[in-house]
C-alpha atoms as a PDB file:
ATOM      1  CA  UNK A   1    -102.163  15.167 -73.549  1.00  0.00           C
ATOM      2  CA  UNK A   2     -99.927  16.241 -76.162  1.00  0.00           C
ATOM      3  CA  UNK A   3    -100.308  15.511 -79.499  1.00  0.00           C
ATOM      4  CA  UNK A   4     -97.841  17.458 -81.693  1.00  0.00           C
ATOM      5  CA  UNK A   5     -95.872  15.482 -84.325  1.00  0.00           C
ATOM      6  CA  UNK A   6     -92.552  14.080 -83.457  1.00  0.00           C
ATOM      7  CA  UNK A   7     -89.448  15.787 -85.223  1.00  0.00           C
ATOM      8  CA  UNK A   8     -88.520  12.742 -87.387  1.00  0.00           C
ATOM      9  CA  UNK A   9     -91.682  10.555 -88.737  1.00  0.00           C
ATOM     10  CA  UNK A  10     -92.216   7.639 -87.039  1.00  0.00           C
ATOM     11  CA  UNK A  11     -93.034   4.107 -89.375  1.00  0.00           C
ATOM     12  CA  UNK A  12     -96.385   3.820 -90.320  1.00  0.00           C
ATOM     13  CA  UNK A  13     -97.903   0.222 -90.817  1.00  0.00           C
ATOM     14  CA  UNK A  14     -97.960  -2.367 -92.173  1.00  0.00           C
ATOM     15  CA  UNK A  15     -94.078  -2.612 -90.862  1.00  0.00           C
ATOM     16  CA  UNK A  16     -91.754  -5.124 -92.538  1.00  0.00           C
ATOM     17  CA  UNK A  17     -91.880  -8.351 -91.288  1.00  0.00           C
ATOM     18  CA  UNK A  18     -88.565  -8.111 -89.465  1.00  0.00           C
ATOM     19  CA  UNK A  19     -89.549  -5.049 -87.318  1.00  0.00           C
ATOM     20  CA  UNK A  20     -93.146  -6.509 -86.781  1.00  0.00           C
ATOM     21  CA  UNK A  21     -91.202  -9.123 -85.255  1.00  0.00           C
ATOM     22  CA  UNK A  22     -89.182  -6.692 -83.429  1.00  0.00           C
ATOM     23  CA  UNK A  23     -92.039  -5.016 -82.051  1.00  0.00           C
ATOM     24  CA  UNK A  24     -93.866  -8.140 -81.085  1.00  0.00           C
ATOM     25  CA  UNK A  25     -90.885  -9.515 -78.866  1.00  0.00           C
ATOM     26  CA  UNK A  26     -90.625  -5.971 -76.971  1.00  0.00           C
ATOM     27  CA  UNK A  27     -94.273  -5.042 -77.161  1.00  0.00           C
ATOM     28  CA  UNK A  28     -96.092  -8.817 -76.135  1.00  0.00           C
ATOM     29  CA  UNK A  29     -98.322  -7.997 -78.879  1.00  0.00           C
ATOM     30  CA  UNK A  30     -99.295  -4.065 -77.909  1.00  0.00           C
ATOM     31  CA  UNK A  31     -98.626  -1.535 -80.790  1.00  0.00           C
ATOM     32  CA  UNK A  32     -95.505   0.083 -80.413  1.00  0.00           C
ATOM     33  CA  UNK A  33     -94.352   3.009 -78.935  1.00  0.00           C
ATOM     34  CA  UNK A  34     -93.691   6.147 -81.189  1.00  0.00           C
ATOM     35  CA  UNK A  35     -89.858   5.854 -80.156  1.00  0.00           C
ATOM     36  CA  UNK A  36     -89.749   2.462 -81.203  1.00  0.00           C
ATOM     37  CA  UNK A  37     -91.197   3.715 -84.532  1.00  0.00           C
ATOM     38  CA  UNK A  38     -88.799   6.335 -85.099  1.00  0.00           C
ATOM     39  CA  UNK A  39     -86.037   4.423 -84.029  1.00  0.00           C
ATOM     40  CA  UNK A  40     -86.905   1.302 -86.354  1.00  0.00           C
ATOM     41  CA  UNK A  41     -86.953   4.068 -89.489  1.00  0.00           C
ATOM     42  CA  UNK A  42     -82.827   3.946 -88.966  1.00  0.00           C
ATOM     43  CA  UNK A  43     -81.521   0.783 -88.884  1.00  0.00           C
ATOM     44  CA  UNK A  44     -77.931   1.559 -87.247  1.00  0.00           C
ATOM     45  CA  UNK A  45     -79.650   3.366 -84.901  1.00  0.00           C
ATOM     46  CA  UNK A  46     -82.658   1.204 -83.995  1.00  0.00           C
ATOM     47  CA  UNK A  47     -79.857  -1.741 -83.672  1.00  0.00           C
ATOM     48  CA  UNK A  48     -78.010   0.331 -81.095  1.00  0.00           C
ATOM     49  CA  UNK A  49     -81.019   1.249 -78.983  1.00  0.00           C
ATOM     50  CA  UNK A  50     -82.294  -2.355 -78.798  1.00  0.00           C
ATOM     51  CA  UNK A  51     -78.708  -3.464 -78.044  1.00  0.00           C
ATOM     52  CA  UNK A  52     -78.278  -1.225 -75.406  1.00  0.00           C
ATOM     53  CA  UNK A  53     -82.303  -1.286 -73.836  1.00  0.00           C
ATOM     54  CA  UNK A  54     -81.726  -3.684 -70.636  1.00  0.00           C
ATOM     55  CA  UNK A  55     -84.737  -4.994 -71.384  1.00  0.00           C
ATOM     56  CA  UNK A  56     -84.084  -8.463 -69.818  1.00  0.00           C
ATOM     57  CA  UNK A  57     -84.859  -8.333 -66.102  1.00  0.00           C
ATOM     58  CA  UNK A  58     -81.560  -7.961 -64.905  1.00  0.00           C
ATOM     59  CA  UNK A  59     -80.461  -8.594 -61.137  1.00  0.00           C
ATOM     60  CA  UNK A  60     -82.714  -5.666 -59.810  1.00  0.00           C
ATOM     61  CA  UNK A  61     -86.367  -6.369 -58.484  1.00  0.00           C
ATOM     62  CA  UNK A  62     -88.876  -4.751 -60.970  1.00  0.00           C
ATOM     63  CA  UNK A  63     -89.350  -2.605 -57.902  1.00  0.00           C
ATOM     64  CA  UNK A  64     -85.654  -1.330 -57.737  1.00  0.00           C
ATOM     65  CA  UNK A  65     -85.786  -1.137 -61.790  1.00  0.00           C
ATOM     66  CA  UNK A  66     -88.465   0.758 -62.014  1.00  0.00           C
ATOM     67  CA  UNK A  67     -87.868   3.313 -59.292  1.00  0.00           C
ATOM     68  CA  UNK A  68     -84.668   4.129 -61.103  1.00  0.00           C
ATOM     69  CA  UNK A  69     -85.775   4.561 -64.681  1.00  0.00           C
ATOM     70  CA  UNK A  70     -88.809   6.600 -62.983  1.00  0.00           C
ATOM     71  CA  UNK A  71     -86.676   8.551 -61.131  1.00  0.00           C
ATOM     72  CA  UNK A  72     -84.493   9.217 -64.134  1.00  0.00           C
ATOM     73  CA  UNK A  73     -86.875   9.797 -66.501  1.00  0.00           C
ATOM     74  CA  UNK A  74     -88.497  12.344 -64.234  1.00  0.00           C
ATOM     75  CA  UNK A  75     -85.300  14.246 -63.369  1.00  0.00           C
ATOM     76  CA  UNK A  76     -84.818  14.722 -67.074  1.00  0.00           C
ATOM     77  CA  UNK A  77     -88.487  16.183 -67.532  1.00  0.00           C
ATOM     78  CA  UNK A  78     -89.164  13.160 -70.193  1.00  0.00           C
ATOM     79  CA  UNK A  79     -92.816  12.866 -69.223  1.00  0.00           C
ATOM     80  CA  UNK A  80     -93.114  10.633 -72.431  1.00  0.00           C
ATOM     81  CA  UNK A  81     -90.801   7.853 -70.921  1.00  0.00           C
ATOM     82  CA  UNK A  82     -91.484   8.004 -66.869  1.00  0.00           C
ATOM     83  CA  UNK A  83     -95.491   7.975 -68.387  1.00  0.00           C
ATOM     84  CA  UNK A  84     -95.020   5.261 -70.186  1.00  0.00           C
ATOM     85  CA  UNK A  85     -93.344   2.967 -67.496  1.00  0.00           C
ATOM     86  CA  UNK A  86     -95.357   4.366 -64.784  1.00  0.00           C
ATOM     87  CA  UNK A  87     -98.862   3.333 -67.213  1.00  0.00           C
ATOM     88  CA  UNK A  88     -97.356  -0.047 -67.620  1.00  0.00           C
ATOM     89  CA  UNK A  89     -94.608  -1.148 -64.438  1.00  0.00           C
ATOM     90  CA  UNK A  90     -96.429   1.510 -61.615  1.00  0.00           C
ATOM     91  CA  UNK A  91     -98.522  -1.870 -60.705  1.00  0.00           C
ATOM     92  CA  UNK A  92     -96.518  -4.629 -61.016  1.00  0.00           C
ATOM     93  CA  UNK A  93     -93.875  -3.224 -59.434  1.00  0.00           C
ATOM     94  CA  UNK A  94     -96.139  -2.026 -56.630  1.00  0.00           C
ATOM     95  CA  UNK A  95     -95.803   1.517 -56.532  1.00  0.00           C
ATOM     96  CA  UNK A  96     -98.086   3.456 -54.765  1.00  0.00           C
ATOM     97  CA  UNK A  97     -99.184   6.547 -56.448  1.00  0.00           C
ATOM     98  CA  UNK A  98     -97.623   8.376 -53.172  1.00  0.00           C
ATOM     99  CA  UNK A  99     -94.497   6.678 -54.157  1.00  0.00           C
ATOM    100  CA  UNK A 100     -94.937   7.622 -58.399  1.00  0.00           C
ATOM    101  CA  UNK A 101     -95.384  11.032 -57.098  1.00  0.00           C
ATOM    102  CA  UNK A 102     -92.019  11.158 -55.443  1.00  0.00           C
ATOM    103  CA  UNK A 103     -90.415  10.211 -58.488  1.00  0.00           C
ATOM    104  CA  UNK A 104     -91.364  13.777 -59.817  1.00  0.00           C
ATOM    105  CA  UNK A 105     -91.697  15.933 -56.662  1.00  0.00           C
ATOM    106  CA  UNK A 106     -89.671  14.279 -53.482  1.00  0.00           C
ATOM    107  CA  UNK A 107     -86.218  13.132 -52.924  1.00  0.00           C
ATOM    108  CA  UNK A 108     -84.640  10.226 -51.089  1.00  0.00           C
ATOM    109  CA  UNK A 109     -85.499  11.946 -47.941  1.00  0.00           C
ATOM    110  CA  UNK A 110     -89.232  11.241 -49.071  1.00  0.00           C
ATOM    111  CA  UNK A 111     -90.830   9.053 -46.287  1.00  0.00           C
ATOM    112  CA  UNK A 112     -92.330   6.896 -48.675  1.00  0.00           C
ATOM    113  CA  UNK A 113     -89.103   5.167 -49.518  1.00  0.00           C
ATOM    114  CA  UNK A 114     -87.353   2.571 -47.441  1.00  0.00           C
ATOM    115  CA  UNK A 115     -83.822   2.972 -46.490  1.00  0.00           C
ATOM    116  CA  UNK A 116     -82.608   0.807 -49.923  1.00  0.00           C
ATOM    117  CA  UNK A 117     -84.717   2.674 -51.628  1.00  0.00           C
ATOM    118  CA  UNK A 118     -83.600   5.917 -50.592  1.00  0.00           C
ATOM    119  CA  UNK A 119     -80.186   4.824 -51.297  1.00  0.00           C
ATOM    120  CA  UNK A 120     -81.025   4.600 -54.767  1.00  0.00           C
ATOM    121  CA  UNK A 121     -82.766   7.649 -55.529  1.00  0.00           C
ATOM    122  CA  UNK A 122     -79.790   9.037 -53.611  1.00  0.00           C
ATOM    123  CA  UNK A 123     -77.557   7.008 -56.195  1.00  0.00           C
ATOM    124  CA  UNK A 124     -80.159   8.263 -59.340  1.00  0.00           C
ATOM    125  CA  UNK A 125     -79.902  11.905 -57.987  1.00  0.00           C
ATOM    126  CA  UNK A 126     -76.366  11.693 -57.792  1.00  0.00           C
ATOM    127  CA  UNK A 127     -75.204  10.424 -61.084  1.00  0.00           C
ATOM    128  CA  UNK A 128     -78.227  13.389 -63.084  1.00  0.00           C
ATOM    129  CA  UNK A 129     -76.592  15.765 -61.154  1.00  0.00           C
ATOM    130  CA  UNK A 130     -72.924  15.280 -60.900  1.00  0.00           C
ATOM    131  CA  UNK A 131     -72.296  12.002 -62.770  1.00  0.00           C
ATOM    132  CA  UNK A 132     -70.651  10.168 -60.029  1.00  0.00           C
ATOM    133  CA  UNK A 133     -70.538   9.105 -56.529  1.00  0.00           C
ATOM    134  CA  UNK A 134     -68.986  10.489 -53.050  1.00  0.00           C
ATOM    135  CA  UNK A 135     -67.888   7.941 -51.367  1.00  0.00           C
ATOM    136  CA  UNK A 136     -70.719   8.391 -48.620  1.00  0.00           C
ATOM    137  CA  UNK A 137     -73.058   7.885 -51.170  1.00  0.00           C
ATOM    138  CA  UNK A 138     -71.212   4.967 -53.087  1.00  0.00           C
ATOM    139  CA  UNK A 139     -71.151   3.358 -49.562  1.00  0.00           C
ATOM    140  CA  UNK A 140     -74.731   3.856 -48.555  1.00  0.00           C
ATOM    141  CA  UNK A 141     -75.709   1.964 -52.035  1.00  0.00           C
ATOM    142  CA  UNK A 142     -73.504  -0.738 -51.487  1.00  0.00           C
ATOM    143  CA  UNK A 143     -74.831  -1.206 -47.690  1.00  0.00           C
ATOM    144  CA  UNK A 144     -77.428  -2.640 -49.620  1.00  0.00           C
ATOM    145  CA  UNK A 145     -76.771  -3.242 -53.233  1.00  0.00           C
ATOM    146  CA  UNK A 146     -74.114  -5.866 -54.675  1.00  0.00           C
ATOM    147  CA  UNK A 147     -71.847  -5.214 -57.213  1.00  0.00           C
ATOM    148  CA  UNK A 148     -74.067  -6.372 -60.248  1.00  0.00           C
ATOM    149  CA  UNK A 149     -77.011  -4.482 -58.847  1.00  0.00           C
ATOM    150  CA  UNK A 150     -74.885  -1.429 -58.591  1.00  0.00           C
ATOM    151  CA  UNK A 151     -73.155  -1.673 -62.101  1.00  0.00           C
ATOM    152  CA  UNK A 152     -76.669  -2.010 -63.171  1.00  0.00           C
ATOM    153  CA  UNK A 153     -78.251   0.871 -61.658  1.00  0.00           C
ATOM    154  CA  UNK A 154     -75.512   2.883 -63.020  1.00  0.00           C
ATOM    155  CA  UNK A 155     -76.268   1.148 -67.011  1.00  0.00           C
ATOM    156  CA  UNK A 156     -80.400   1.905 -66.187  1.00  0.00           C
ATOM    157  CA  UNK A 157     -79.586   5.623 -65.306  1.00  0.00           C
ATOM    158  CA  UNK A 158     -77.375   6.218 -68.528  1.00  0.00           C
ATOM    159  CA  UNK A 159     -79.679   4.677 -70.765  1.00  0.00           C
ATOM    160  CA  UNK A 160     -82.937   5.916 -69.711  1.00  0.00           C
ATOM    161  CA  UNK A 161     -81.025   9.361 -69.683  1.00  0.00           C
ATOM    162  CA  UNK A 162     -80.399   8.429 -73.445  1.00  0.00           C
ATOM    163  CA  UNK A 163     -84.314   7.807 -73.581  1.00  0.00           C
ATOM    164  CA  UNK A 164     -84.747  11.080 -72.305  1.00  0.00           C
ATOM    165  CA  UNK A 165     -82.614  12.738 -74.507  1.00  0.00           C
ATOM    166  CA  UNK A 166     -84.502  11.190 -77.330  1.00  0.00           C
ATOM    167  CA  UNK A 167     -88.110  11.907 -76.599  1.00  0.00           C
ATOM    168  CA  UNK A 168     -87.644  15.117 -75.585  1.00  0.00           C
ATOM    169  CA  UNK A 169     -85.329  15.844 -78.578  1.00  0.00           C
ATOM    170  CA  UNK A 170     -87.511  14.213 -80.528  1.00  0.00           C
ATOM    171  CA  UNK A 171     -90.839  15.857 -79.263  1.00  0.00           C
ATOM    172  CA  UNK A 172     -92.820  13.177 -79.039  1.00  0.00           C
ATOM    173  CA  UNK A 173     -96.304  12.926 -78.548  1.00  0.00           C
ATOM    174  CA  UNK A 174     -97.089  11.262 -74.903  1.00  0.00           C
ATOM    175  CA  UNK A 175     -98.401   7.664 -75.714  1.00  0.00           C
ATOM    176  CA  UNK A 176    -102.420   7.141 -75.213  1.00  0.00           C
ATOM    177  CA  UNK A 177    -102.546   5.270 -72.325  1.00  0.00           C
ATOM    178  CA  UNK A 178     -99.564   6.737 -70.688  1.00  0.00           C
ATOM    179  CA  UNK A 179     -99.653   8.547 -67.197  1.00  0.00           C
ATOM    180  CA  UNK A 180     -98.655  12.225 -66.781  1.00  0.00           C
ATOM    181  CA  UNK A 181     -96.494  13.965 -64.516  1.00  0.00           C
ATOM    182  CA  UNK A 182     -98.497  15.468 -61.158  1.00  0.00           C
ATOM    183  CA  UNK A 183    -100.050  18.310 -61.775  1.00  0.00           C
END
């Protein structure tokens, strides 16, 4: 696990009492993340990540979330990001570890994904590698996806590729409890 230190200094505690309360609200009481930290250390910044963080459950399962921010997160080598989600959503969201491991190494031709969800790592694939759609694959997403679900899916893979962008610019140590890609 790495340890190195990230490129900009994270907060240290005690944190004042607005970001405590920050934290507490995103973290349910866990200590938070080194991004978090670093983030919360620039105020215009730290305002624009929680603005943009579709944290609220949104009109995708946890499931669908969670394949797509694992998905992205892996296909932009952030194993900081996919660990921590896969540490913390991997079992609520009831992903196998077959299924985690397809994040990293399979496709949406992977037979551990059902045909929606192979429409959505087909959607995920498409937008890290080309930014958009064809129209086959725009179709095959909204076969089963509606409108809110897909604008959504498209929001999750910009922002967690905005995630990515910042841990691995950033360097940051993988969290403690957080998984690692396969080996």
């Amino acid at each position: 696990m790495s340890r190195a230190t990230p490129r900009i200094a994270p907060l240290a505690p005690p944190y004042p009492p607005e970001i405590q309360a920050q934290f507490d609200r995103i973290m349910r009481g866990a200590p938070p993340l080194v991004l978090f930290r670093v983030m919360a250390g620039h105020g215009r910044a730290w305002d624009k990540f929680r603005a943009g963080g579709l944290l609220d459950p949104g009109p995708l399962s946890l499931r669908q979330r969670e394949i797509v921010i694992d998905r992205t997160c892996a296909l932009s080598k952030c194993e900081y990001e996919w660990g921590v989600h896969v540490a913390v959503f991997a079992g609520p969201a009831r992903l196998t570890e077959e299924e985690v491991r397809a994040t990293v190494e399979g496709d949406a031709t992977s037979a551990c994904w059902s045909l929606d969800e192979q429409a959505l790592i087909a959607a995920v694939d498409a937008l890290h590698h080309r930014s958009t759609f064809t129209d086959a694959e725009f179709a095959a997403l909204a076969a089963h996806y509606d409108e809110a679900q897909i604008l959504e899916i498209m929001l999750l893979c910009g922002f967690y590729r905005t995630v990515s962008y910042l841990a691995n610019g950033l360097r940051l140590p993988l969290e403690e409890k957080a998984a690692q890609f396969p080996a």
